[in-house]
Protein backbone atom coordinates (compact mmCIF):
# COMPACT_ATOMS: atom_id res chain seq x y z
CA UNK A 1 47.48 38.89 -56.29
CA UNK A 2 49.54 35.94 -54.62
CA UNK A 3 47.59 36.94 -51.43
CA UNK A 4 43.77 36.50 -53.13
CA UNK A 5 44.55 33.10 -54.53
CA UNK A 6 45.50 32.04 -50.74
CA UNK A 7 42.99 33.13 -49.63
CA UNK A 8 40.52 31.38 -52.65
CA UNK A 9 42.95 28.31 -51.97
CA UNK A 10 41.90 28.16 -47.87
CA UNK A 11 38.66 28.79 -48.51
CA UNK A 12 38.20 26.28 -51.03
CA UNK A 13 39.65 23.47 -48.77
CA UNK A 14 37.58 24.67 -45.60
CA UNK A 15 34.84 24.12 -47.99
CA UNK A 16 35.86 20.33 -49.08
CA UNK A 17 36.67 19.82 -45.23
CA UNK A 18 32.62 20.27 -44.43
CA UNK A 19 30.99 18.64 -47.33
CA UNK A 20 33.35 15.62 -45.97
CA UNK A 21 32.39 15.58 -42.31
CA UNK A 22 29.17 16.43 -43.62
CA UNK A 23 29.63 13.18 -45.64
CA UNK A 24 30.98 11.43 -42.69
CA UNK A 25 28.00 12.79 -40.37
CA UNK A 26 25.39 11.14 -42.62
CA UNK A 27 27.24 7.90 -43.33
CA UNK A 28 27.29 7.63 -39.27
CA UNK A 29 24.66 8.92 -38.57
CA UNK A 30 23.10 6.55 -35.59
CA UNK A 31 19.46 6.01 -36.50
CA UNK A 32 16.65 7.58 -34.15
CA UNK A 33 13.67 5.44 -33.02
CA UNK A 34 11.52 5.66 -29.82
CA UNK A 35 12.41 3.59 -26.53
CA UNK A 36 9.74 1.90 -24.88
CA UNK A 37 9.62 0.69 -20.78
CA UNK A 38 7.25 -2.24 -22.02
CA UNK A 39 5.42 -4.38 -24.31
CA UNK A 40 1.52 -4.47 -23.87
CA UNK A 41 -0.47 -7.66 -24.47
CA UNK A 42 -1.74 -6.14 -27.67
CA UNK A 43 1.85 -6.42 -29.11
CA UNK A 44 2.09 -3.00 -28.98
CA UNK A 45 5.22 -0.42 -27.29
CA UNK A 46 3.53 0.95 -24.57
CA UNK A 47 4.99 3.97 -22.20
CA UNK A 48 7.46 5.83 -23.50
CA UNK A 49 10.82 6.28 -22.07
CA UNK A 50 12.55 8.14 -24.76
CA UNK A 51 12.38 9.76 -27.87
CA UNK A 52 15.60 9.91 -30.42
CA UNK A 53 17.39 6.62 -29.15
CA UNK A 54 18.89 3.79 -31.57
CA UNK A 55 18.35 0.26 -30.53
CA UNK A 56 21.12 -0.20 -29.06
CA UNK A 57 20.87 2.68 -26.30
CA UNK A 58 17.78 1.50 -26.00
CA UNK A 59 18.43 -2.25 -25.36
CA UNK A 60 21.37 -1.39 -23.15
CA UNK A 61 20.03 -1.55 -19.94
CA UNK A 62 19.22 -5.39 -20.82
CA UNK A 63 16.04 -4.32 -18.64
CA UNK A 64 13.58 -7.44 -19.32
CA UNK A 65 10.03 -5.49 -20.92
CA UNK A 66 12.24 -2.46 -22.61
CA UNK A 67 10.70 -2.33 -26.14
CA UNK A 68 11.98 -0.19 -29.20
CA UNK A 69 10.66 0.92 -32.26
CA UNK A 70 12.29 2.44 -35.51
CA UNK A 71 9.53 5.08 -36.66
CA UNK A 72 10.80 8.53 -35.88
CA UNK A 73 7.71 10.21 -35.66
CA UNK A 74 6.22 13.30 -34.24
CA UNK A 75 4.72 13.53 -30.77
CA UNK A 76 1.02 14.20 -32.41
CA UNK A 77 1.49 10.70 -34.02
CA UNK A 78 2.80 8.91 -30.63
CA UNK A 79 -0.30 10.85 -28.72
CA UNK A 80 -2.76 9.14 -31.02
CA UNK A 81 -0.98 5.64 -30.92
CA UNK A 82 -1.05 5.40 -27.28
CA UNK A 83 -4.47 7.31 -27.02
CA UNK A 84 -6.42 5.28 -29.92
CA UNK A 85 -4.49 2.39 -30.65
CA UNK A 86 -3.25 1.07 -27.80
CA UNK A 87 0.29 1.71 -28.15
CA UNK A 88 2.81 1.98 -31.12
CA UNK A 89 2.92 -0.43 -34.44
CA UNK A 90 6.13 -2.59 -34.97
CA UNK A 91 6.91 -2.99 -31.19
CA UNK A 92 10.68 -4.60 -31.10
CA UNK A 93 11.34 -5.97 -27.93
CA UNK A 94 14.71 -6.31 -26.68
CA UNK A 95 14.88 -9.94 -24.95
CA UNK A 96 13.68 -12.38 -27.05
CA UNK A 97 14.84 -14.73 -24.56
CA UNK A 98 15.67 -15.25 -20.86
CA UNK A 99 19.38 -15.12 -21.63
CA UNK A 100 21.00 -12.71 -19.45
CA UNK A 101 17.73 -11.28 -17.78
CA UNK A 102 18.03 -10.35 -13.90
CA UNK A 103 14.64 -9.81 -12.54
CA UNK A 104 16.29 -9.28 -9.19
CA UNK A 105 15.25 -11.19 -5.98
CA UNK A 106 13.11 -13.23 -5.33
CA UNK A 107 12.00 -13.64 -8.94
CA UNK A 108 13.24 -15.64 -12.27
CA UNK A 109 12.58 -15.53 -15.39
CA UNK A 110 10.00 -17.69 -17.65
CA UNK A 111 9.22 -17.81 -20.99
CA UNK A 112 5.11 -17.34 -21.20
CA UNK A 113 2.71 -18.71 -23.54
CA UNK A 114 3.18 -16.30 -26.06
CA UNK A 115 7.19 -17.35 -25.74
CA UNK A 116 8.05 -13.98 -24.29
CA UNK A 117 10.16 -13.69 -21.87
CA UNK A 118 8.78 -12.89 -18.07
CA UNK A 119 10.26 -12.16 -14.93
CA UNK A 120 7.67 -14.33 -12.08
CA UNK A 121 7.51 -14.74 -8.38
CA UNK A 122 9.80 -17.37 -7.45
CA UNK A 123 10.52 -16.85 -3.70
CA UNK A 124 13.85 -18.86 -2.72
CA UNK A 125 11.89 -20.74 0.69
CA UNK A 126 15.20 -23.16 1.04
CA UNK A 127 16.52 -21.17 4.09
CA UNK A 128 13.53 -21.10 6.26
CA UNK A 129 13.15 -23.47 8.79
CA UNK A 130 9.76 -23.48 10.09
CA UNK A 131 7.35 -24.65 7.61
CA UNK A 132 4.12 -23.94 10.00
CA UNK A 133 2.08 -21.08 9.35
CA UNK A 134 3.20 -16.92 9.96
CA UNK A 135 1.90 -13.71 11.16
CA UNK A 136 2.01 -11.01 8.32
CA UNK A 137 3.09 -6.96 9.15
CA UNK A 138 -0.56 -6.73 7.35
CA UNK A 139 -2.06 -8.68 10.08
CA UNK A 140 -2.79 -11.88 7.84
CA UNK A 141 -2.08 -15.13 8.45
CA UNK A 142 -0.30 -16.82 5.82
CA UNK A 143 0.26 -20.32 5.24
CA UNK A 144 3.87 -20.63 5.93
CA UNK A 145 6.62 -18.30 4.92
CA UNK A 146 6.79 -19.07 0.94
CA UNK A 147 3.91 -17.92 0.65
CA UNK A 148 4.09 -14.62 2.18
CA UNK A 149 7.33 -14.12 0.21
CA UNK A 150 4.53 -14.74 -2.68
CA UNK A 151 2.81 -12.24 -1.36
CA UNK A 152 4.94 -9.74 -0.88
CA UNK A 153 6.46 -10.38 -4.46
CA UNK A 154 3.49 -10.42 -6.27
CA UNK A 155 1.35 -7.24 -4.26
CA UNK A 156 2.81 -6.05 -0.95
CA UNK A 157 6.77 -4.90 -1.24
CA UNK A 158 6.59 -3.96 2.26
CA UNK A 159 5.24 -7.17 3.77
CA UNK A 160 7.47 -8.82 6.33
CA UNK A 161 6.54 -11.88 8.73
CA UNK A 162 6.29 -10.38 12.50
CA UNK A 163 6.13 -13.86 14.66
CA UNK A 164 5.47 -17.42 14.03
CA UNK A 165 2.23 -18.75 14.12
CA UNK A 166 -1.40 -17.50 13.20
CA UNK A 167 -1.99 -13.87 14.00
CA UNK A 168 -3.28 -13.57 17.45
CA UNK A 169 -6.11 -11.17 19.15
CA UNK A 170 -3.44 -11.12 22.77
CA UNK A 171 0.57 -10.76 23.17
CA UNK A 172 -0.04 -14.23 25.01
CA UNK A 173 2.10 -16.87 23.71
CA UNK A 174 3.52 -14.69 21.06
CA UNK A 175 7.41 -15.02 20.54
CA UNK A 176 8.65 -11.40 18.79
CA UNK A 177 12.35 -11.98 17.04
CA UNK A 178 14.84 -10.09 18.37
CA UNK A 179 14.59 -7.13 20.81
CA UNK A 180 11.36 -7.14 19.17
CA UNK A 181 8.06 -6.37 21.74
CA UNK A 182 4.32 -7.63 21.30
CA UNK A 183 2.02 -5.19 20.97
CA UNK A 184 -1.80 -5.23 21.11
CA UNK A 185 -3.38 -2.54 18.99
CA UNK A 186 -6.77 -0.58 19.28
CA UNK A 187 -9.27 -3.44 17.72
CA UNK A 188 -6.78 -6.37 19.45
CA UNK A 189 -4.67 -7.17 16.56
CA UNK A 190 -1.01 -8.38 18.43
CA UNK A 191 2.16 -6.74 16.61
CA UNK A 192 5.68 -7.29 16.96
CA UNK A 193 7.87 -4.02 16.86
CA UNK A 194 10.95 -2.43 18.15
CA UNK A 195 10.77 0.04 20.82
CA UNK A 196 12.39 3.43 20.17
CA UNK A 197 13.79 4.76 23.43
CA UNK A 198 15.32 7.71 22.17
CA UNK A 199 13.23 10.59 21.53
CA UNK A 200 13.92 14.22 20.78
CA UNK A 201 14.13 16.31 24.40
CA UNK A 202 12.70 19.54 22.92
CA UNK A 203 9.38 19.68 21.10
CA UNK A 204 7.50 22.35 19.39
CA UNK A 205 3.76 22.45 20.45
CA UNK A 206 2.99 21.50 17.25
CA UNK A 207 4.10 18.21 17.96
CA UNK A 208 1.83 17.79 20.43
CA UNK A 209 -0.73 14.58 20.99
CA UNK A 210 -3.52 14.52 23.54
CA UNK A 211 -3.20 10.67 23.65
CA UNK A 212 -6.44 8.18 23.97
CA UNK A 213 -5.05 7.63 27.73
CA UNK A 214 -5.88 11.69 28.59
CA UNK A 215 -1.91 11.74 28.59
CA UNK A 216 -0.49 14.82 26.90
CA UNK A 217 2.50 13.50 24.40
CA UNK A 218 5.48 15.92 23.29
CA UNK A 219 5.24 14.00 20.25
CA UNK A 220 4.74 10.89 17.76
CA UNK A 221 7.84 9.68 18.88
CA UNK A 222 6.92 10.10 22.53
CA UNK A 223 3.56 8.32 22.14
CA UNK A 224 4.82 5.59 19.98
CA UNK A 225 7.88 4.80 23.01
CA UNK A 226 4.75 4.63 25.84
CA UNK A 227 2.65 2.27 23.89
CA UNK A 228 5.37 -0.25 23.00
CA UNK A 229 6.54 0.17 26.82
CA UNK A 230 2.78 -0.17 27.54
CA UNK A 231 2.20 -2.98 25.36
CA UNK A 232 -1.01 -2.25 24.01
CA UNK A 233 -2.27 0.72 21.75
CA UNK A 234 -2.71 4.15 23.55
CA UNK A 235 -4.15 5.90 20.37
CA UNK A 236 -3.87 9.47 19.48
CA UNK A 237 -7.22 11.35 20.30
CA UNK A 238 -6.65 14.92 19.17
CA UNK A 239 -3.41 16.87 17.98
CA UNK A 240 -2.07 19.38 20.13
CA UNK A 241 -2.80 19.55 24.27
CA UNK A 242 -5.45 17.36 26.04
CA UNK A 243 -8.19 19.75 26.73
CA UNK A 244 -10.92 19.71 29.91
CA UNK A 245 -13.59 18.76 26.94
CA UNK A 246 -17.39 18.43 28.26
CA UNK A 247 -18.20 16.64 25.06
CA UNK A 248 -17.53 16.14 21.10
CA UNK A 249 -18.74 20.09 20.88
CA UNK A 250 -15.99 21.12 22.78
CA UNK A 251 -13.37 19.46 20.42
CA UNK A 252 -12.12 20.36 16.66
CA UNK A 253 -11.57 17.43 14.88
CA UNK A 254 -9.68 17.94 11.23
CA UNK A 255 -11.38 17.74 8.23
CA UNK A 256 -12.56 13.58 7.91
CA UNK A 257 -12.26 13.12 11.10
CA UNK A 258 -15.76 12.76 13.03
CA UNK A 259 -15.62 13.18 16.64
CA UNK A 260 -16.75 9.70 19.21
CA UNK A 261 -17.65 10.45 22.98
CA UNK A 262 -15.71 7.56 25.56
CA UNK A 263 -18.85 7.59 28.14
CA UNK A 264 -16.35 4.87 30.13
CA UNK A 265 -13.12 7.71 30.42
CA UNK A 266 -15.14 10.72 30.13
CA UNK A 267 -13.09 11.76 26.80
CA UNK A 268 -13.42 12.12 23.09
CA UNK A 269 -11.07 11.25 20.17
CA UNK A 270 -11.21 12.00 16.44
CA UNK A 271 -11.70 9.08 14.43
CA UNK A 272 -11.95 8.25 10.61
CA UNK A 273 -15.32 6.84 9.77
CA UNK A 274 -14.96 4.29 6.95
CA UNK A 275 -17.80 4.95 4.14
CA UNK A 276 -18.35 1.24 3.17
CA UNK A 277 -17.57 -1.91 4.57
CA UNK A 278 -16.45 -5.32 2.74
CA UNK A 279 -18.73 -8.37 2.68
CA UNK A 280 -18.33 -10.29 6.46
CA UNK A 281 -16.90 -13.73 5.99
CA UNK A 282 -17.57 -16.38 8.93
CA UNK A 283 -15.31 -15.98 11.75
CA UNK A 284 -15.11 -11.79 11.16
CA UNK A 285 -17.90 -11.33 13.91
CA UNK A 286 -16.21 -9.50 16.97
CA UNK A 287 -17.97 -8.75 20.32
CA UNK A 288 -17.74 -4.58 21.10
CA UNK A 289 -17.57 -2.83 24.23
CA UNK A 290 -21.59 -2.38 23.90
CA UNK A 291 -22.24 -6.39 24.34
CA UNK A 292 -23.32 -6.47 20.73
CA UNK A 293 -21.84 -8.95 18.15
CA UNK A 294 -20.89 -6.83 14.99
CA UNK A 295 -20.39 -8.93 12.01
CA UNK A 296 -16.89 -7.26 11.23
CA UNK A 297 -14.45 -4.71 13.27
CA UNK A 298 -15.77 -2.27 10.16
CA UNK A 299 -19.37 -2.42 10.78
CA UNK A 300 -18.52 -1.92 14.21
CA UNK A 301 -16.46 1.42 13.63
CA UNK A 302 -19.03 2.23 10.95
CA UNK A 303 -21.77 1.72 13.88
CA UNK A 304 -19.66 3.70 16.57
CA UNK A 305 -19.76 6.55 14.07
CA UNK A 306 -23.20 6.73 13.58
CA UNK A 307 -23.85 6.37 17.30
CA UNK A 308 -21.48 8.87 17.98
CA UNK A 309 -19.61 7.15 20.56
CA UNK A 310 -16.30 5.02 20.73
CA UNK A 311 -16.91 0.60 20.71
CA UNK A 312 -13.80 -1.38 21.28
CA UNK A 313 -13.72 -4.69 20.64
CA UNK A 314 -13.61 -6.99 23.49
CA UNK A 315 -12.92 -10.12 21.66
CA UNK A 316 -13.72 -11.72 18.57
CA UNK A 317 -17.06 -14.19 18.09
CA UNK A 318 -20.06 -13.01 19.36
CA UNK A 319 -20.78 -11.46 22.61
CA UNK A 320 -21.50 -14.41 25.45
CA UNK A 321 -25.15 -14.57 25.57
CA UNK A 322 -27.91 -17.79 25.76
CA UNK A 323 -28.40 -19.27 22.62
CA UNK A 324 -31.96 -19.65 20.88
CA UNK A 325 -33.95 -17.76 18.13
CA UNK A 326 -34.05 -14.42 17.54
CA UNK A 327 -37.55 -13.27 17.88
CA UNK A 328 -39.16 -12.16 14.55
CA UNK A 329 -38.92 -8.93 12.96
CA UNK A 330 -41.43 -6.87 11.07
CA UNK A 331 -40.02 -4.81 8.75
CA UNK A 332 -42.26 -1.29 7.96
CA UNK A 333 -41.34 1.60 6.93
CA UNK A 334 -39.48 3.02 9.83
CA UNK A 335 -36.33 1.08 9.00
CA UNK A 336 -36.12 2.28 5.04
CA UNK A 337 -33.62 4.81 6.09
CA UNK A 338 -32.47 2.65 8.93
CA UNK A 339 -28.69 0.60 7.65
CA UNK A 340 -28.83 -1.60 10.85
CA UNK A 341 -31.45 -2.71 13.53
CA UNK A 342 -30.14 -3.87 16.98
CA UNK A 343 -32.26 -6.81 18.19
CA UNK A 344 -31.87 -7.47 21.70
CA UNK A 345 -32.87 -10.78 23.33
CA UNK A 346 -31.72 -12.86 26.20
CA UNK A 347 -29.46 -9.54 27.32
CA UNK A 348 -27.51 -9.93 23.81
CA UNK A 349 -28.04 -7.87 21.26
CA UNK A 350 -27.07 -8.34 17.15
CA UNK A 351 -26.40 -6.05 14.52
CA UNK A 352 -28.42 -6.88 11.59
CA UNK A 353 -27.25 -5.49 8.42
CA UNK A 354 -29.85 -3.95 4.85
């Protein structure tokens, strides 16, 4: 008898001892909302980070744009707030203010017309010296250096300046940094980049590049060492050996690739034929291998495709030639199908664009 009242007795406190920490669970319980990577214009939490967070995880990271909000909903009610409604209702955000925001380099942070908090390109330029204008890795000339640091803040992560001054068609009087070497690639564009000397001794023929030169590469790496030792682009024509090619018929480009016959080297390469072309802005006309003037280096590779053989660029402005008026055209229905019609006249000829 002693026994079964123990028994009731320990039973009856493991009882109290749950409804307590059950007690305890609910008084403490930390409150689950949704965490949000940002705030959309609408006012509204857009993309979700994390479901089942409190505020205060949530605002932890003191990541400037990190929203929260309190509804604990299901993920059929979040799918139709972010598809329909452009985001969730009652966005909190966690920076009210610039206090404490890092928005990392090369950036600071500004309160915008809607007083939110921002993080906006603000490029420290102090350090640089030269204040004349730069050659961009994305072959633009840019003003001076601030505002390729703008650049690269605002769109291009990856943009670096190469060399001082505007970007040049020839290595000559280009000053690379460094150990740094000019390079002049396939449409004349000079580069500044570091020559890798070291390259693997044993290749697999898979590795193999039948360069633009007829030169048979053991790989990227190989190629890439020539051309900067070369100084000016080599190319790759085809992957794998060089082959004793009669014409485009006797070589297997990949798929996009179109293959263009060098009449000059007796050779053909695989090249990428752009679709469409932007609008040509004065001072984009180059003069190709053919002695036509091509308002851009695009409609000449678009022309080279459709001709089926390779055009270099042999400088940029139109091709030397003796000024005067083009003779007239008459337009009939043999050019409806036509995108361009070389005129020729005075022993220069001009691609006219439809």
């Amino acid at each position: 008898m002693r026994s079964f009242l123990g028994m009731l007795q320990l039973r009856q406190g493991a009882l109290a001892l749950l409804m307590w920490l059950a007690h305890f669970v609910e008084e403490h319980r930390v409150q689950g909302g949704n965490c949000w990577l940002e705030q959309g214009k609408n006012g509204r939490c857009q993309v979700l980070y994390m479901s089942g967070m409190s505020r205060e995880e949530c605002c932890r990271s003191e990541r400037l744009g990190t929203a929260w909000t309190e509804e604990d909903v299901g993920s059929n009610t979040l799918f139709r707030w972010l598809l329909l409604n452009g985001g969730a209702p009652n966005c909190i955000p966690c920076k009210e203010t610039c206090d404490n925001v890092d928005c990392g380099p090369g950036k600071r942070c500004k309160m915008n017309k809607r007083n939110r908090p921002r993080c906006v390109c603000a490029p420290d330029c102090s350090s640089s010296t030269f204040k004349g204008p730069v050659c961009g890795s994305d072959g633009k000339t840019y003003r001076n250096e601030c505002a390729l640091l703008r650049a690269k803040c605002k769109r291009y992560p990856n943009l670096v300046a190469q060399y001082q001054g505007k970007c040049r068609k020839t290595c000559e009087d280009v000053r690379c940094p460094g150990s740094s070497t000019c390079v002049v690639d396939q449409i004349n564009n000079a580069y500044c980049v570091t020559c890798n000397r070291l390259c693997p001794e044993l290749t697999s023929p898979e590795q193999y590049l039948c360069g633009n030169d007829g030169v048979v590469y053991a790989s990227a790496c190989h190629l890439r060492r020539a051309t900067c030792i070369l100084g000016r682009s080599i190319g790759v024509a085809y992957e794998g050996k060089c082959i004793d090619a009669q014409s485009c018929n006797d070589i297997r480009c990949p798929e996009g690739k179109t293959c263009l016959w060098d009449a000059r080297t007796g050779r053909g390469r695989c090249s990428a034929c752009e679709e469409d072309c932007p609008e040509s802005r004065p001072g984009d006309s180059v003069c190709a291998s053919d002695n036509t003037t091509y308002p851009s280096e695009c409609t000449m590779r678009r022309a080279a495709c459709s001709l089926g053989r390779v055009l270099e660029v042999k400088h940029s402005g139109s091709c030397n030639c003796k000024s005067g008026p083009l003779p007239e055209i008459t337009f009939n229905a043999q050019f409806t199908d036509i995108w361009h019609v070389s005129v020729q006249e005075n022993s220069c000829k001009v691609m006219l664009k439809f």
